[in-house]
C-alpha atoms as a PDB file:
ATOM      1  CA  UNK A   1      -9.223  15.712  10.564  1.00  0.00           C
ATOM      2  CA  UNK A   2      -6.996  17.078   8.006  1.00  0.00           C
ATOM      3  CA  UNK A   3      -4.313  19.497  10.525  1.00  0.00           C
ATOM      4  CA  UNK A   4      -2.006  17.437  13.015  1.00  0.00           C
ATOM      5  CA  UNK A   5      -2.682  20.145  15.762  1.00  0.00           C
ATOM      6  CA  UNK A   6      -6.641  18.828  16.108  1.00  0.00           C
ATOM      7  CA  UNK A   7      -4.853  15.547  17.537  1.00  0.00           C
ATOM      8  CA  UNK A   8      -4.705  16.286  21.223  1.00  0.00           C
ATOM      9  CA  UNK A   9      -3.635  12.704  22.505  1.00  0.00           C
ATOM     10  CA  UNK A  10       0.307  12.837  22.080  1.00  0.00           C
ATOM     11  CA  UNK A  11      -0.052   8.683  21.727  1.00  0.00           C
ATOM     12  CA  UNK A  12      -2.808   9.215  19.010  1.00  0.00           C
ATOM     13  CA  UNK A  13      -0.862  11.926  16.520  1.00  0.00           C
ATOM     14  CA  UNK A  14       2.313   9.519  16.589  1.00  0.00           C
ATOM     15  CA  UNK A  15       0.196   6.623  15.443  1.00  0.00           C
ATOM     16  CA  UNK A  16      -1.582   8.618  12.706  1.00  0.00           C
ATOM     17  CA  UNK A  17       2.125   9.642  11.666  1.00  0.00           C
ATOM     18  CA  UNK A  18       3.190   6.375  11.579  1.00  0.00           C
ATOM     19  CA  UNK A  19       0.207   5.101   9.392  1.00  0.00           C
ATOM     20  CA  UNK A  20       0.985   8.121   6.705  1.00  0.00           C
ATOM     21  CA  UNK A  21       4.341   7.353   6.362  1.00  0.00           C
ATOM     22  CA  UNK A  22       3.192   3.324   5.927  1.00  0.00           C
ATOM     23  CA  UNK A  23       0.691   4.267   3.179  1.00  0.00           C
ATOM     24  CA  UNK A  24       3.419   7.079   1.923  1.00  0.00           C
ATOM     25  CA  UNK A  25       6.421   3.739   1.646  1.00  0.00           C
ATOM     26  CA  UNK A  26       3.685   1.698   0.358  1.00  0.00           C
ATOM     27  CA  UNK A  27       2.429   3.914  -2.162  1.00  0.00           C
ATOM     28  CA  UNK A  28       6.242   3.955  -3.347  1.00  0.00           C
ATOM     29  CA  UNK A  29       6.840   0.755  -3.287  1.00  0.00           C
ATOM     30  CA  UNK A  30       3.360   0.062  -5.266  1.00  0.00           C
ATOM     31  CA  UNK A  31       4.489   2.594  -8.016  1.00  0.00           C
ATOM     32  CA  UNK A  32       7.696   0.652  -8.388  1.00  0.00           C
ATOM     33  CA  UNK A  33       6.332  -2.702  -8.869  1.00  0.00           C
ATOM     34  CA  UNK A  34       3.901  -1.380 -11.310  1.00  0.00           C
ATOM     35  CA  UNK A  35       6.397   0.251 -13.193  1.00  0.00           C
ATOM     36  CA  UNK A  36       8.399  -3.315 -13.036  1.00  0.00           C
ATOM     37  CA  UNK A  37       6.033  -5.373 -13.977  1.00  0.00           C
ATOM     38  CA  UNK A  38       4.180  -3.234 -16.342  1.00  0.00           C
ATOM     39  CA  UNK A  39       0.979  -1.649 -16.792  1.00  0.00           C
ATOM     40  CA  UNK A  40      -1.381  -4.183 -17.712  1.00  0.00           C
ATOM     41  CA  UNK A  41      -0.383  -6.251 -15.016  1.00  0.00           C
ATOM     42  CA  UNK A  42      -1.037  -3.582 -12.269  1.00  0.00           C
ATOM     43  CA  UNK A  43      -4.266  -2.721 -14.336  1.00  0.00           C
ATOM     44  CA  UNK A  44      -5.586  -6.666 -13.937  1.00  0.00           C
ATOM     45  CA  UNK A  45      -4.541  -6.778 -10.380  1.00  0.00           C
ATOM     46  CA  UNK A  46      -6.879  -3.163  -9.766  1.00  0.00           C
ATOM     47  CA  UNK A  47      -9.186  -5.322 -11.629  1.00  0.00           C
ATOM     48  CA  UNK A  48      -9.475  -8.407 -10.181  1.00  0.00           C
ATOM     49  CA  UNK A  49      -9.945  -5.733  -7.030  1.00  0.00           C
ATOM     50  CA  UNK A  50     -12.402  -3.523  -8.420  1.00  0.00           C
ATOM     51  CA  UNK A  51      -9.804  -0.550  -8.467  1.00  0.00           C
ATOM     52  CA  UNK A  52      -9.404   1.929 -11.547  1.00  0.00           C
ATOM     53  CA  UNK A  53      -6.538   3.429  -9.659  1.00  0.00           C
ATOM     54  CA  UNK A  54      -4.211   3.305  -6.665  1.00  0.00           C
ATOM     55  CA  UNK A  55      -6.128   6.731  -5.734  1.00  0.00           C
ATOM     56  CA  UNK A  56      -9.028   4.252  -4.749  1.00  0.00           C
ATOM     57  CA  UNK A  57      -6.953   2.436  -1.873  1.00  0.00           C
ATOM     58  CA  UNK A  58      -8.202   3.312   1.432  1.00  0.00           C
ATOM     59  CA  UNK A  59      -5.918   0.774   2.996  1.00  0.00           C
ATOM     60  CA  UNK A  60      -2.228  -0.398   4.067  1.00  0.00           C
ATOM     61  CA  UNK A  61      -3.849  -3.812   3.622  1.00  0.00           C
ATOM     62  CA  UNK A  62      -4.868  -3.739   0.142  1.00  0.00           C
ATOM     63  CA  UNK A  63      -1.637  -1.762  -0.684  1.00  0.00           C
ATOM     64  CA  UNK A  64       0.147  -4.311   0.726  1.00  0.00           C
ATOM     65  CA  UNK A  65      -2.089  -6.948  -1.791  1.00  0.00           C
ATOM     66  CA  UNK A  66      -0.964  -5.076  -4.305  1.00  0.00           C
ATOM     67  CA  UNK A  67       2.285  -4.767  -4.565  1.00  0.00           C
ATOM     68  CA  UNK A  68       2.670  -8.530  -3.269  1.00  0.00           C
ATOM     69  CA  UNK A  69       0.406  -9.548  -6.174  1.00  0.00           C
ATOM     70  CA  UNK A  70       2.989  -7.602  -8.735  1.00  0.00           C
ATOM     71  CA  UNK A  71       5.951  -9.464  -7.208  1.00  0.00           C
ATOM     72  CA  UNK A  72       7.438  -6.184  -5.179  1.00  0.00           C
ATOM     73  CA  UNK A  73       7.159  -8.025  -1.835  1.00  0.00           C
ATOM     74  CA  UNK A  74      10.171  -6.864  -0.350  1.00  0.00           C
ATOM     75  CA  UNK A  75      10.866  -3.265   1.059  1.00  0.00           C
ATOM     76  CA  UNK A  76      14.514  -2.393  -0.575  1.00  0.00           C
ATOM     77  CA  UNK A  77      16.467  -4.453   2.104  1.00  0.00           C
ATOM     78  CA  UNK A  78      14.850  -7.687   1.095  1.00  0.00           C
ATOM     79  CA  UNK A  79      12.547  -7.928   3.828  1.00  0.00           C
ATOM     80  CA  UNK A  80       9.555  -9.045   3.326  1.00  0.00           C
ATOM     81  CA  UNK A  81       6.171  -7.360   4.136  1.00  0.00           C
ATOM     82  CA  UNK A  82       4.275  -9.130   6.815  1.00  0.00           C
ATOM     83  CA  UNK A  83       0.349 -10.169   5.954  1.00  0.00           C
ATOM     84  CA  UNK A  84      -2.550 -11.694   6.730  1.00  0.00           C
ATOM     85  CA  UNK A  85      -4.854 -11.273   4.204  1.00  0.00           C
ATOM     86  CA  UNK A  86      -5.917 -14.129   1.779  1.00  0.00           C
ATOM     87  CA  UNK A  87      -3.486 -14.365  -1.467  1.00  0.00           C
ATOM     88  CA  UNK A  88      -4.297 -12.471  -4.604  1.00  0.00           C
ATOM     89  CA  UNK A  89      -5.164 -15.351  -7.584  1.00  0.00           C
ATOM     90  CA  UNK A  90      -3.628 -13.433 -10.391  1.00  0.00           C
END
């Protein structure tokens, strides 16, 4: 489904919205830590995940892994992302 107008269910089409602009922040916030702490960290932690590239991430929860695992764990306000998914061994 690639046009919001195919989304009939009002309920539906604000939760799809609300995962885009998740992955969108996350994407962001993954591109920051990377740039932080450098590229061959980021590379190691795609790595150690079987990732070439952040183009490969199908999901908020291994975004999230991510940028945890590069030390950008907070959103800009110094909150803290929420998960529950096992810890990254880097």
């Amino acid at each position: 489904m690639w046009n919001p107008r195919d989304i009939r269910d009002a309920a539906t089409r604000e939760k799809v919205l609300a995962y885009m602009r998740a992955a969108e922040r996350g994407l962001r916030r993954a591109q920051a830590a990377r740039d932080k702490a450098g590229v061959p960290a980021f590379a190691a932690i795609l790595q150690r995940l079987k990732l070439s590239s952040l183009d490969q991430v199908d999901n908020l929860q291994t975004l999230q892994l991510i940028v945890v695992a590069l030390g950008g764990a907070t959103d800009g306000r110094g909150c803290f992302w929420i998960i529950s998914v096992p810890s990254l061994l880097i």
